[in-house]
N, C-alpha and C. Protein backbone atom coordinates (compact mmCIF):
# COMPACT_ATOMS: atom_id res chain seq x y z
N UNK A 1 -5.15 12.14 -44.95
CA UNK A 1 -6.31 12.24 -44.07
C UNK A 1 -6.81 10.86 -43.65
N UNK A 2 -6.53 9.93 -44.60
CA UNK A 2 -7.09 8.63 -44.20
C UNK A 2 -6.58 8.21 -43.09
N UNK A 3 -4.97 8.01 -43.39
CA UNK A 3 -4.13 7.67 -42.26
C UNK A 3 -4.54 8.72 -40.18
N UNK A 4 -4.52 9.82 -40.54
CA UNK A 4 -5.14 10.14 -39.32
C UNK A 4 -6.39 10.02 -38.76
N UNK A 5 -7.40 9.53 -39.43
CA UNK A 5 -8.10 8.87 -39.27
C UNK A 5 -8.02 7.18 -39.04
N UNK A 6 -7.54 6.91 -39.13
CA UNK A 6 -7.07 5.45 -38.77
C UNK A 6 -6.47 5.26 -37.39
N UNK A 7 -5.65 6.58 -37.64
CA UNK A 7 -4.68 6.43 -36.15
C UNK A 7 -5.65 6.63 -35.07
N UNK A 8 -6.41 7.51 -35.02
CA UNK A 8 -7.47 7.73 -34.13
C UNK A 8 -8.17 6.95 -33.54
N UNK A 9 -8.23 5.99 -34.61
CA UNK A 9 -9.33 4.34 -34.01
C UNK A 9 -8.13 3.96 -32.83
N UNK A 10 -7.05 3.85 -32.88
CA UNK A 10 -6.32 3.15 -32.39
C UNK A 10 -5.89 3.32 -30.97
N UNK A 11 -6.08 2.00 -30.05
CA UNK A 11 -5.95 2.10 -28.85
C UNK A 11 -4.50 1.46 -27.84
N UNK A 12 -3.28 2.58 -28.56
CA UNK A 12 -2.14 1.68 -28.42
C UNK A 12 -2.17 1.01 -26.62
N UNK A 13 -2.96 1.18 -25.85
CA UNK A 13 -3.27 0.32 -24.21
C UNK A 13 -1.22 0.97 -23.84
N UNK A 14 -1.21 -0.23 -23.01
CA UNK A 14 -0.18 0.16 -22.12
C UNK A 14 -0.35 1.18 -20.70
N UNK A 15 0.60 0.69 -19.74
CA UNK A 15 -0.08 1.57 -18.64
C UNK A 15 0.18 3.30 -18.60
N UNK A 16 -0.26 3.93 -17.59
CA UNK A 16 -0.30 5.21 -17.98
C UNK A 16 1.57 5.76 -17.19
N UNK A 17 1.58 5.25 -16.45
CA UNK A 17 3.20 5.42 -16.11
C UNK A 17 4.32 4.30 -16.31
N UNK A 18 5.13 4.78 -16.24
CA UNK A 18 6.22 3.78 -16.40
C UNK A 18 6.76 3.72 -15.09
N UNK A 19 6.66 3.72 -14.15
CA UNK A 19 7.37 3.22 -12.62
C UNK A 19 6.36 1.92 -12.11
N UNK A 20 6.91 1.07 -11.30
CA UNK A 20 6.96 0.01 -10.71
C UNK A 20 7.35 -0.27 -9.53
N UNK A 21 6.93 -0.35 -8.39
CA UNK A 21 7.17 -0.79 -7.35
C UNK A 21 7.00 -2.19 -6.84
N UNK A 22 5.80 -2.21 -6.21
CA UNK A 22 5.39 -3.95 -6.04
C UNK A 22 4.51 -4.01 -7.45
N UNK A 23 4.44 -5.33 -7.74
CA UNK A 23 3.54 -5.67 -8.42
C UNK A 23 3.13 -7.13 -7.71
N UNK A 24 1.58 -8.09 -7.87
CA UNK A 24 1.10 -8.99 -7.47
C UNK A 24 0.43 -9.60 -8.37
N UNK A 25 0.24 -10.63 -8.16
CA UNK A 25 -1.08 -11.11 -9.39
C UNK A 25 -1.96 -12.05 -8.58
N UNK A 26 -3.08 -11.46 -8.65
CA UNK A 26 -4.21 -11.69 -7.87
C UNK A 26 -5.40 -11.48 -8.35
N UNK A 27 -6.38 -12.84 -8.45
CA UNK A 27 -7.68 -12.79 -8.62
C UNK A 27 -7.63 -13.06 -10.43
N UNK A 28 -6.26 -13.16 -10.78
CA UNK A 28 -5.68 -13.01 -12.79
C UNK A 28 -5.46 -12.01 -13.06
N UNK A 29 -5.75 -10.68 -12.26
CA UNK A 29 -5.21 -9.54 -12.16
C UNK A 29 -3.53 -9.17 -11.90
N UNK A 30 -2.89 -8.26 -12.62
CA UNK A 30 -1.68 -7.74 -11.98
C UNK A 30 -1.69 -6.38 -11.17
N UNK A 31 -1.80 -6.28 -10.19
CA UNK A 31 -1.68 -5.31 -9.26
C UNK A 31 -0.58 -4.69 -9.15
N UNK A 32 -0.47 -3.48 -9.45
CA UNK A 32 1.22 -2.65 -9.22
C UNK A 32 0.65 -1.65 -8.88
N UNK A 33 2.28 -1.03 -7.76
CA UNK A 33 2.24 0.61 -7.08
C UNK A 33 3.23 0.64 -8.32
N UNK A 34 3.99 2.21 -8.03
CA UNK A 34 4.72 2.96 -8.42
C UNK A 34 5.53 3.41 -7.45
N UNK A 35 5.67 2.94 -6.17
CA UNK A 35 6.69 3.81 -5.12
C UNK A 35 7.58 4.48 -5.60
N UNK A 36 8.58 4.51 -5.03
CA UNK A 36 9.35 4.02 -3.91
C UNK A 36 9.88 5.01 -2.77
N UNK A 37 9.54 4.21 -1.46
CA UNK A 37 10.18 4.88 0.11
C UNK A 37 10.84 3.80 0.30
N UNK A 38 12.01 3.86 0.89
CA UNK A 38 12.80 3.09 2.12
C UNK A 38 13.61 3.93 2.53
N UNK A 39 12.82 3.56 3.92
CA UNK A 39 13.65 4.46 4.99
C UNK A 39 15.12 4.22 5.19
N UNK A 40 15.81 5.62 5.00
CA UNK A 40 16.94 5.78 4.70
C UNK A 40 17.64 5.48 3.79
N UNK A 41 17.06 5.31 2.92
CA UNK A 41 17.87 5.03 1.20
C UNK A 41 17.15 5.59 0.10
N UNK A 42 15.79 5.58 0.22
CA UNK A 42 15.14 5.76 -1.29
C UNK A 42 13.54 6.77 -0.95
N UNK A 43 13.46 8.24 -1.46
CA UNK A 43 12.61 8.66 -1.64
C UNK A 43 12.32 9.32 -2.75
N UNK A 44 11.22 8.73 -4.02
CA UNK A 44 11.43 9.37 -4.97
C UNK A 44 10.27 10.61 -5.04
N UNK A 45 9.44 10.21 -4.05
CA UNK A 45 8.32 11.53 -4.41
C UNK A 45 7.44 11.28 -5.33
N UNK A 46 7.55 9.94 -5.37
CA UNK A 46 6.27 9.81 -6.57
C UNK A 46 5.11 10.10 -6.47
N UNK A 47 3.82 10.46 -7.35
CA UNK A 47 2.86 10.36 -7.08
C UNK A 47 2.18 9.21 -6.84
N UNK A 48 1.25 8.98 -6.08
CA UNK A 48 0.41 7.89 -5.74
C UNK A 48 -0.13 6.51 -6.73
N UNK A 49 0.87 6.48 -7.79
CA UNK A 49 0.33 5.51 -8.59
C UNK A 49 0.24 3.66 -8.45
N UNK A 50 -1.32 3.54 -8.76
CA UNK A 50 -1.74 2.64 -8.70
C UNK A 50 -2.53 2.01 -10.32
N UNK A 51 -1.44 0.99 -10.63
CA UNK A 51 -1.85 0.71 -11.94
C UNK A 51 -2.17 -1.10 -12.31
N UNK A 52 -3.64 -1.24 -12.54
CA UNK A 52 -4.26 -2.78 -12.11
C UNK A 52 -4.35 -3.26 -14.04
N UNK A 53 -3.76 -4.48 -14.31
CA UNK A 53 -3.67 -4.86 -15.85
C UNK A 53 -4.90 -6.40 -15.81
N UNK A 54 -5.97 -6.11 -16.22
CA UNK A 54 -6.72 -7.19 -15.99
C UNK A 54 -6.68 -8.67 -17.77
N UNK A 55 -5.83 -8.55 -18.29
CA UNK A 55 -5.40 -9.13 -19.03
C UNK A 55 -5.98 -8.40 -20.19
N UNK A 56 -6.33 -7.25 -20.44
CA UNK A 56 -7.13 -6.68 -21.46
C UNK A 56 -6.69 -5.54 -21.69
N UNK A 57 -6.98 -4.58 -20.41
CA UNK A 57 -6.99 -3.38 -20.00
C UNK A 57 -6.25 -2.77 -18.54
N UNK A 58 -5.39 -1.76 -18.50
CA UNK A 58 -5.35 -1.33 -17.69
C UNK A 58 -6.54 -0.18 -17.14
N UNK A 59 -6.17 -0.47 -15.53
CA UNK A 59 -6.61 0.46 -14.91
C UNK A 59 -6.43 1.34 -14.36
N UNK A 60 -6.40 3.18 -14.28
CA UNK A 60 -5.15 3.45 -13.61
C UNK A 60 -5.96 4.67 -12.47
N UNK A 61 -5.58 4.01 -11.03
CA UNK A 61 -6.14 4.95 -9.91
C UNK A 61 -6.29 6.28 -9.91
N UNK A 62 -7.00 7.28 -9.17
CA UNK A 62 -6.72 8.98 -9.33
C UNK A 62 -5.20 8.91 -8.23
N UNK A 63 -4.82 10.31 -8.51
CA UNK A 63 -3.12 9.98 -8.18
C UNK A 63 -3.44 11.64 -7.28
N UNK A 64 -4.60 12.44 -7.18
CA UNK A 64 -5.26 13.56 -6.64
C UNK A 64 -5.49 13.05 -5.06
N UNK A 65 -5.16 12.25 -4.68
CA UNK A 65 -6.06 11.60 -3.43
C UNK A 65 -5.92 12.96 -2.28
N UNK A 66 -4.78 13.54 -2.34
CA UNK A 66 -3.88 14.86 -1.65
C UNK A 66 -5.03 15.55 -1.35
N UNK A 67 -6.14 15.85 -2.55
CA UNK A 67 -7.36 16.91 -2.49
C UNK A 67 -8.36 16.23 -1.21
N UNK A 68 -8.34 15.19 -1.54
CA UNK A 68 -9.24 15.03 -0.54
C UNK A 68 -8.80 14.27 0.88
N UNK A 69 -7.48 14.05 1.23
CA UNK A 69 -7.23 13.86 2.86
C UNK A 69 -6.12 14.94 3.29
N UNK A 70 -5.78 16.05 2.61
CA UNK A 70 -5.24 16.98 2.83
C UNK A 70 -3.53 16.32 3.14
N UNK A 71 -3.44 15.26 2.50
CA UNK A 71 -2.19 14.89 3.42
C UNK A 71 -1.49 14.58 1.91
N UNK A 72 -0.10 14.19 2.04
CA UNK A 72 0.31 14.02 0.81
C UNK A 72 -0.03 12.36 0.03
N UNK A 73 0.52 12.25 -1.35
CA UNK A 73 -0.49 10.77 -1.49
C UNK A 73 0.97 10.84 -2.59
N UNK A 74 1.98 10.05 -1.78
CA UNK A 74 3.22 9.77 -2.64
C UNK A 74 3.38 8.48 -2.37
N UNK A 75 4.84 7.94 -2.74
CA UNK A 75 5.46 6.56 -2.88
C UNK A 75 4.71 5.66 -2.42
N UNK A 76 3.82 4.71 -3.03
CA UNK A 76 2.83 3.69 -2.54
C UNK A 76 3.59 2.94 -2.78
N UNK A 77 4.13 1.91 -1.93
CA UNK A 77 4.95 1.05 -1.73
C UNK A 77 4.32 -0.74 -1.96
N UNK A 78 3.03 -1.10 -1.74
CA UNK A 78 2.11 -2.03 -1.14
C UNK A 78 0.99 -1.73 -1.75
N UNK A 79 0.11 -3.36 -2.18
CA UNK A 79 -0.80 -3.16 -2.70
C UNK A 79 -1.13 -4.27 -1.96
N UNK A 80 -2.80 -4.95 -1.97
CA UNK A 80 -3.53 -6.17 -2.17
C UNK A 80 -4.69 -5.90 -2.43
N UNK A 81 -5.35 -7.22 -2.86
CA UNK A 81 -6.63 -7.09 -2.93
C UNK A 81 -7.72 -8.00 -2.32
N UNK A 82 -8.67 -7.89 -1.74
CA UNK A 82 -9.84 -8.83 -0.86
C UNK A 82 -9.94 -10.11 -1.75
N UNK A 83 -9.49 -11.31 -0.92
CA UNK A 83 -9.49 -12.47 -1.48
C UNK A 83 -11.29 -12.22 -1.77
N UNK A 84 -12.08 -12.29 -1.42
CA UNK A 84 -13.11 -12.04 -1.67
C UNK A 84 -13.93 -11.13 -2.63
N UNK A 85 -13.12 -10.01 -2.93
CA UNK A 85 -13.96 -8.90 -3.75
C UNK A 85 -12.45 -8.11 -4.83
N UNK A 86 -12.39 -8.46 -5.63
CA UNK A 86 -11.28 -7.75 -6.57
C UNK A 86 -11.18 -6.69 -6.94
N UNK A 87 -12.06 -5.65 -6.33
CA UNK A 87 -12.14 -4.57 -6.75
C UNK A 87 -12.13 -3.89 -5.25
N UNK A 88 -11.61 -4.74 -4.28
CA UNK A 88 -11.29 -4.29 -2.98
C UNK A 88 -10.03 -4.00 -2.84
N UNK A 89 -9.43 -2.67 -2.86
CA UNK A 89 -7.79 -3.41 -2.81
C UNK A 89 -7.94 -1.80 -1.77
N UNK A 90 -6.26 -2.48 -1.39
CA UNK A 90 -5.13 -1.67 0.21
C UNK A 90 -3.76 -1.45 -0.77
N UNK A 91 -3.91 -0.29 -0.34
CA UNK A 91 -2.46 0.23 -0.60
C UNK A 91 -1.90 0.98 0.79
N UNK A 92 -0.61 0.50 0.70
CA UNK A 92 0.33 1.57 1.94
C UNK A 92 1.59 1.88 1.16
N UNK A 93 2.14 3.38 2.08
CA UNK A 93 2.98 3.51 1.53
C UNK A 93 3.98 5.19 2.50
N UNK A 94 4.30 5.56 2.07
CA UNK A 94 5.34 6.69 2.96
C UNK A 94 4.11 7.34 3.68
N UNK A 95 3.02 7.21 3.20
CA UNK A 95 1.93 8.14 3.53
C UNK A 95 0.50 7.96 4.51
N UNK A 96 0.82 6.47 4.84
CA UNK A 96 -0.16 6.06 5.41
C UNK A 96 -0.93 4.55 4.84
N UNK A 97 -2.34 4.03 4.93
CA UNK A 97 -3.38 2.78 4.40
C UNK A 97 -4.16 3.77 3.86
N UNK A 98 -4.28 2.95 2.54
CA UNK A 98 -5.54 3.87 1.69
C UNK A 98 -6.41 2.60 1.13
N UNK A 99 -7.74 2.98 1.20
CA UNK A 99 -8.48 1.83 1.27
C UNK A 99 -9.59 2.43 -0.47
N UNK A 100 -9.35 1.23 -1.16
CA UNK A 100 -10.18 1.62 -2.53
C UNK A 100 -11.24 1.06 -3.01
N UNK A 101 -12.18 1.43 -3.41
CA UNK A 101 -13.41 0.10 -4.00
C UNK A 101 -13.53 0.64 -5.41
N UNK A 102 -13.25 -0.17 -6.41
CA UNK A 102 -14.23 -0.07 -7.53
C UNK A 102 -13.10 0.92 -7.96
N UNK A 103 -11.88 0.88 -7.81
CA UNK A 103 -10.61 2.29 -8.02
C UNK A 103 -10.89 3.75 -7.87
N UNK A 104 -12.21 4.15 -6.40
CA UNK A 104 -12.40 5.36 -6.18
C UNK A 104 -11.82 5.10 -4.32
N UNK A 105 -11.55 6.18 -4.07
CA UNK A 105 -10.81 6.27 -2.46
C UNK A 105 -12.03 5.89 -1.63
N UNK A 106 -12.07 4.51 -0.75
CA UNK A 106 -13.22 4.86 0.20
C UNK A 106 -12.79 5.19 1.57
N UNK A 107 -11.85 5.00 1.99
CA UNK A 107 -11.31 5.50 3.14
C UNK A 107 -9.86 5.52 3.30
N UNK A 108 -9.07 6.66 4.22
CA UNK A 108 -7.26 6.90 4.30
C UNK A 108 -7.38 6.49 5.71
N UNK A 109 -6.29 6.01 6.33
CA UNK A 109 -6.17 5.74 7.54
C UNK A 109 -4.38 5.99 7.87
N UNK A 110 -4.54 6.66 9.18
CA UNK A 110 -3.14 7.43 9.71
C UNK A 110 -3.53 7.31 11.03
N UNK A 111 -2.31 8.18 11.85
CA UNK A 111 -3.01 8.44 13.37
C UNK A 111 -4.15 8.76 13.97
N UNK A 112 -4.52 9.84 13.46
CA UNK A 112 -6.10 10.29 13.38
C UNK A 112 -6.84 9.35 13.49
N UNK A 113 -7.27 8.23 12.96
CA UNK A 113 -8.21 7.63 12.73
C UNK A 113 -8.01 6.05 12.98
N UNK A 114 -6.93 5.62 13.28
CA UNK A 114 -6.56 4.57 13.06
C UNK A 114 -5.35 4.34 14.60
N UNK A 115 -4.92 3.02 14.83
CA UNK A 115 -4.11 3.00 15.58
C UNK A 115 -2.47 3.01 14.83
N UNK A 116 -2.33 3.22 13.20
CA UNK A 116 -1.68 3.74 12.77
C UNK A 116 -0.95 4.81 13.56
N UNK A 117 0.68 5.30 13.52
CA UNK A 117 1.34 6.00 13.64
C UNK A 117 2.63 6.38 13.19
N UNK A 118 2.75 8.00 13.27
CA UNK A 118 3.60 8.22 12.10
C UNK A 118 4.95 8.02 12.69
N UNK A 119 5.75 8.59 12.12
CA UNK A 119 7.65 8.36 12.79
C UNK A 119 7.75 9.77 13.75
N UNK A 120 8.03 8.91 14.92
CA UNK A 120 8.52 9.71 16.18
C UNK A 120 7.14 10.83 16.01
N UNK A 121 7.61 12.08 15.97
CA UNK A 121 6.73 13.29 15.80
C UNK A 121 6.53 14.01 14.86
N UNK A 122 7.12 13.53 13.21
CA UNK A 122 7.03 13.47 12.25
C UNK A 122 5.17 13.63 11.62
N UNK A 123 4.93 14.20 10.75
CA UNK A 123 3.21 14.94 10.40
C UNK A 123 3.03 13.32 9.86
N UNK A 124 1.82 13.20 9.35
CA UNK A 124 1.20 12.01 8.47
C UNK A 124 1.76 11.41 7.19
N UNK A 125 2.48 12.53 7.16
CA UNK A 125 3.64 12.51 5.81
C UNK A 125 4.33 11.25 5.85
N UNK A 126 4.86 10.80 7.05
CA UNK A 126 5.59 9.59 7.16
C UNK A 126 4.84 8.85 8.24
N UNK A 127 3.39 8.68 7.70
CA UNK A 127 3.18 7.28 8.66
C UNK A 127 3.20 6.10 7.68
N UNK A 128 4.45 5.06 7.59
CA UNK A 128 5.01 4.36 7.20
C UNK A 128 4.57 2.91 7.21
N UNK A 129 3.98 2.86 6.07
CA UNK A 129 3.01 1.24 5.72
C UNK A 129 3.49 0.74 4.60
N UNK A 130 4.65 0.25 4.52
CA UNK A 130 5.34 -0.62 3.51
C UNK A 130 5.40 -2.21 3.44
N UNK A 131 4.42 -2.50 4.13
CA UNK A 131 3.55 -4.14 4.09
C UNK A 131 2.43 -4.50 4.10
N UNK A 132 1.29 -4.79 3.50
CA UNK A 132 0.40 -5.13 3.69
C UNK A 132 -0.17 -6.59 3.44
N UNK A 133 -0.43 -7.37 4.12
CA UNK A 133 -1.49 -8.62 3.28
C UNK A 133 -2.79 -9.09 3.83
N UNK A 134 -3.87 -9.61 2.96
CA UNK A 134 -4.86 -10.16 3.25
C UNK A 134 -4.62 -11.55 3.75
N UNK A 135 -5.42 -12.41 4.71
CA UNK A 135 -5.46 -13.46 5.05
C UNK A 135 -6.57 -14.48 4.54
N UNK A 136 -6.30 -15.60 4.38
CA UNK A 136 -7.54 -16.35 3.42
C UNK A 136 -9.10 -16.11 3.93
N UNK A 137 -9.09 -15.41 5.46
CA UNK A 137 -10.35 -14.74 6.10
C UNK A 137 -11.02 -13.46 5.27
N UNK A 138 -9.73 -12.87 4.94
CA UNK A 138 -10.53 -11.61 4.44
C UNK A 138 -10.06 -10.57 5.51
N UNK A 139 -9.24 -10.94 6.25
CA UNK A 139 -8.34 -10.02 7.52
C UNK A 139 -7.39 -9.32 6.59
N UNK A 140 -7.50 -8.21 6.98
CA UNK A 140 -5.91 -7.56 5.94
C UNK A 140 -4.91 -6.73 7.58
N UNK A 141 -3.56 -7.66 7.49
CA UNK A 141 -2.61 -7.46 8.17
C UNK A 141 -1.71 -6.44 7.49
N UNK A 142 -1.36 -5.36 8.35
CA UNK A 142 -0.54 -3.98 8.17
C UNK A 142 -0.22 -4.12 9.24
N UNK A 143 1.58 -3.63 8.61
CA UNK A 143 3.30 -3.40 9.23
C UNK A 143 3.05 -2.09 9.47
N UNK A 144 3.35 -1.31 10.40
CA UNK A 144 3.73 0.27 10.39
C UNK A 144 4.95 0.25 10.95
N UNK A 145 5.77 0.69 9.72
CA UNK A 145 6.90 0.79 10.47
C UNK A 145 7.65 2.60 11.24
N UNK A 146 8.77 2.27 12.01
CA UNK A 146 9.07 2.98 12.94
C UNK A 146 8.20 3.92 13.32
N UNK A 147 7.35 3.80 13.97
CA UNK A 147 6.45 3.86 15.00
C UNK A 147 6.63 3.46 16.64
N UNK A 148 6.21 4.54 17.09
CA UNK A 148 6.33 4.04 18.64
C UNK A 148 5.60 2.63 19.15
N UNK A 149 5.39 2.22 19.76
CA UNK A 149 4.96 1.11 20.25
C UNK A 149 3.70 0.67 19.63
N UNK A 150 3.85 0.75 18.17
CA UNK A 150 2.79 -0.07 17.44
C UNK A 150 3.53 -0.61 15.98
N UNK A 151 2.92 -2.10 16.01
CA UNK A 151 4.10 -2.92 14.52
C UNK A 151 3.32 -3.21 13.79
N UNK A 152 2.83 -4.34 14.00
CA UNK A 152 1.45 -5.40 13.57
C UNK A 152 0.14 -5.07 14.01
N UNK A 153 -0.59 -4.75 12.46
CA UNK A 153 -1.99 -4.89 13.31
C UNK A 153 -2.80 -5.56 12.48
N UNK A 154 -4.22 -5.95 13.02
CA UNK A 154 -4.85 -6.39 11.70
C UNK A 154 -6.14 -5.62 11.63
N UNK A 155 -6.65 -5.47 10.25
CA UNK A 155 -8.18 -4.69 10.42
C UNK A 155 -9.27 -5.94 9.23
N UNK A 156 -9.79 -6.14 10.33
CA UNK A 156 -10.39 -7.63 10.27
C UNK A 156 -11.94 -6.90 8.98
N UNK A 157 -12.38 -8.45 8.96
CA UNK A 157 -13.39 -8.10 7.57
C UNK A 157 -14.65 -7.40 7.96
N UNK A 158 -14.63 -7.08 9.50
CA UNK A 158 -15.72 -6.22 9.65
C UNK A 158 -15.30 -5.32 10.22
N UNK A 159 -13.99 -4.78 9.98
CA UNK A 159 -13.86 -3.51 9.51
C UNK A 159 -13.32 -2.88 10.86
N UNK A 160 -12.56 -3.51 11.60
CA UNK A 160 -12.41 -3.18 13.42
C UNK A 160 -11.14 -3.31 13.34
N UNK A 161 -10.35 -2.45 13.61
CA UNK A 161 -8.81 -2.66 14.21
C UNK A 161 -8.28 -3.08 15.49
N UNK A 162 -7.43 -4.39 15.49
CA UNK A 162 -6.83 -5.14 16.55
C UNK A 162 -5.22 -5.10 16.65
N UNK A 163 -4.51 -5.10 17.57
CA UNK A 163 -3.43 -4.58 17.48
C UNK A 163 -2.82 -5.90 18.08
N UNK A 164 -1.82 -6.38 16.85
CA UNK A 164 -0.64 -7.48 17.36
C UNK A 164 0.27 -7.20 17.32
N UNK A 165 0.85 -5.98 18.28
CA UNK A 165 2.17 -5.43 18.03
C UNK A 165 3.42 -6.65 18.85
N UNK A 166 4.49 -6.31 18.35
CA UNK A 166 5.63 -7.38 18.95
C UNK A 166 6.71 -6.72 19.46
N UNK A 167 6.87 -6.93 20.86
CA UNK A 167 8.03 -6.37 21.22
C UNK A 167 9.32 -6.85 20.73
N UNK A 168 9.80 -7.82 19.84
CA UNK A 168 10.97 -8.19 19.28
C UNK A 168 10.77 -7.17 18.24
N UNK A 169 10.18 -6.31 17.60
CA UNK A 169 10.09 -5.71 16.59
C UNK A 169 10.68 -4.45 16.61
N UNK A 170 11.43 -3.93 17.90
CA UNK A 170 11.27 -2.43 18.70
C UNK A 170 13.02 -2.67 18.79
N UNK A 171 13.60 -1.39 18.48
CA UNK A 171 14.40 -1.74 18.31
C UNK A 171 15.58 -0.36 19.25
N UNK A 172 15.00 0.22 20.10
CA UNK A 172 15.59 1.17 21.26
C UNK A 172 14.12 1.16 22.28
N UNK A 173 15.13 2.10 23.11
CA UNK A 173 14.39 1.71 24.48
C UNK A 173 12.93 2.78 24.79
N UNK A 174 12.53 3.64 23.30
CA UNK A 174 11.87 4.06 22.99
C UNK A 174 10.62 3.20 22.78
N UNK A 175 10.79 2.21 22.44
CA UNK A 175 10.26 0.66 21.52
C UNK A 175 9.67 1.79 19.86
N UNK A 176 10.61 1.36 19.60
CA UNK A 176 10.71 2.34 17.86
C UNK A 176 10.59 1.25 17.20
N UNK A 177 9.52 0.28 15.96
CA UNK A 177 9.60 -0.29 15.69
C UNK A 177 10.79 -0.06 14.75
N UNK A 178 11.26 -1.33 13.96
CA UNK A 178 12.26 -1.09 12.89
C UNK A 178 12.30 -0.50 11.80
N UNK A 179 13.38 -0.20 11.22
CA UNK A 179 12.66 1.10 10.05
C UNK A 179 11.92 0.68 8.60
N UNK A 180 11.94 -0.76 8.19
CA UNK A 180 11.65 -0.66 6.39
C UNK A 180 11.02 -1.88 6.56
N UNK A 181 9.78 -2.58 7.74
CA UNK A 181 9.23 -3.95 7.40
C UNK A 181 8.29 -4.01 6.25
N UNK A 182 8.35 -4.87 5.23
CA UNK A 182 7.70 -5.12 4.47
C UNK A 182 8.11 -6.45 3.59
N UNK A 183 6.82 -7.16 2.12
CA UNK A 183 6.90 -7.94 1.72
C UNK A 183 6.35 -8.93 2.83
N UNK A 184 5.20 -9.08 3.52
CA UNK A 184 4.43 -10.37 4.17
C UNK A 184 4.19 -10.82 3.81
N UNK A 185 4.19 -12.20 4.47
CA UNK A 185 3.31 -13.56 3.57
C UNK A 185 2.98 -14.76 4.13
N UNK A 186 1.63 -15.27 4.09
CA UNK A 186 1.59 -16.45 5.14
C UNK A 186 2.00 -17.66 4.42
N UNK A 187 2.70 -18.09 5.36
CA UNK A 187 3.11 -19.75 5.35
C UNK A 187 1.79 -20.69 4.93
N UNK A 188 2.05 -21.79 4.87
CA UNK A 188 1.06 -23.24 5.26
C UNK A 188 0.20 -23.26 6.44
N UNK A 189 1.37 -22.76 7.19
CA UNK A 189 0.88 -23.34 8.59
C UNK A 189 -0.07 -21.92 8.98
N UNK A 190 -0.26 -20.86 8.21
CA UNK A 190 -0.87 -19.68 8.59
C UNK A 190 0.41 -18.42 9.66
N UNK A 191 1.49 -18.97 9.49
CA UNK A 191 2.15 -18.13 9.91
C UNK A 191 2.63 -16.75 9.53
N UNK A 192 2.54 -15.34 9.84
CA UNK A 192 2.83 -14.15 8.91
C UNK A 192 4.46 -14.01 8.96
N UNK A 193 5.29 -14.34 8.20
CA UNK A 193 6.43 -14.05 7.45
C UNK A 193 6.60 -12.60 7.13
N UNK A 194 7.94 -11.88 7.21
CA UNK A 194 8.51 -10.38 6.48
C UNK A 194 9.40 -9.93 6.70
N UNK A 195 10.16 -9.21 6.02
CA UNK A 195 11.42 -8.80 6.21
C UNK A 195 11.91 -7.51 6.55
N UNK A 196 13.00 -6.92 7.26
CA UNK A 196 13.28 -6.09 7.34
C UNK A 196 14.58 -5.28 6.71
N UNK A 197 14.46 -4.19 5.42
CA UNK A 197 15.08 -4.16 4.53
C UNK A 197 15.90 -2.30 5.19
N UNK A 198 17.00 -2.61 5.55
CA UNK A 198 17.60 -1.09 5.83
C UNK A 198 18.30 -0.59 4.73
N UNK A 199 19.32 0.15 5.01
CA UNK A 199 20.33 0.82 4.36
C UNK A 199 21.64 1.22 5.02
């Protein structure tokens, strides 16, 4: 009896899943999804996990988000967090931008609502955000990939969406952006860097 009582005190930590997608370290924080989407090679169907290790404790997001935007809340591919506020963070992923404060949902963004768009005529299911980054402003730049004539956009710190789409990015005469951009990152010079990863 002693011994189960003992065990009880005990807080073996560790995160609550074992998958990994991106991880970041930001603010002394480690930021990790759980994806994984790439278009045309990899869909595992994961649930929406978002798991933050603040050198102590993990933190681990609701993975329910489904209940409340009716849409599905799988492979989160992309994380960051507000150079400014650490408990601001962006996730994208097979499913769309999901925007978090304090690790409760404050806003989803897709076609509906956003200049986000999904693949070809494809539901919300695949509106495809497998890049995201903040800028030392507090601008957070999102990739949507294969999407009709939208690539780059940014949704600036007061909260307004501007669209820097690129026609080198389009890749038929549809202008279909390319299928798997992700991993951004600014240069020195403030330049946005990323790659495009197929199959």
């Amino acid at each position: 009896d002693t011994n189960i009582d003992l065990v009880k005190t005990l807080n073996p930590g560790g995160p609550h899943y074992n998958k990994f997608f991106e991880s970041k370290f930001i603010h002394g924080r480690l930021y990790t999804t759980g994806g994984s989407y790439m278009t045309g090679g990899v869909q595992e169907n994961n649930p929406g996990i978002i798991q933050i290790w603040d050198g102590s404790n993990w933190s681990i997001y609701p993975t329910n988000i489904n209940e409340v935007t009716g849409w599905n809340y799988q492979d989160i591919d992309c994380i960051d967090a507000d150079p400014n506020d650490p408990n601001h963070v962006f996730v994208g992923g097979r499913c769309g931008l999901y925007e978090f404060q304090n690790g409760q949902l404050r806003a989803y963004y897709y076609q509906g609502n956003s200049p986000l768009k999904a693949v070809n005529t494809l539901p919300n299911d695949y509106t495809l955000v497998m890049g995201i980054k903040y800028d030392n402003s507090g601008n957070l730049w999102v990739i949507n990939s294969l999407a009709i004539n939208v690539n780059i956009l940014k949704f600036t710190n007061g909260r307004q969406w501007e669209n820097h789409t690129n026609s080198a990015l389009f890749y038929d005469e549809n202008n279909t952006t390319l299928p798997c951009l992700r991993c951004p990152i600014f240069d020195s010079r403030g330049l946005l860097w990323f790659v495009n990863t197929t199959y």
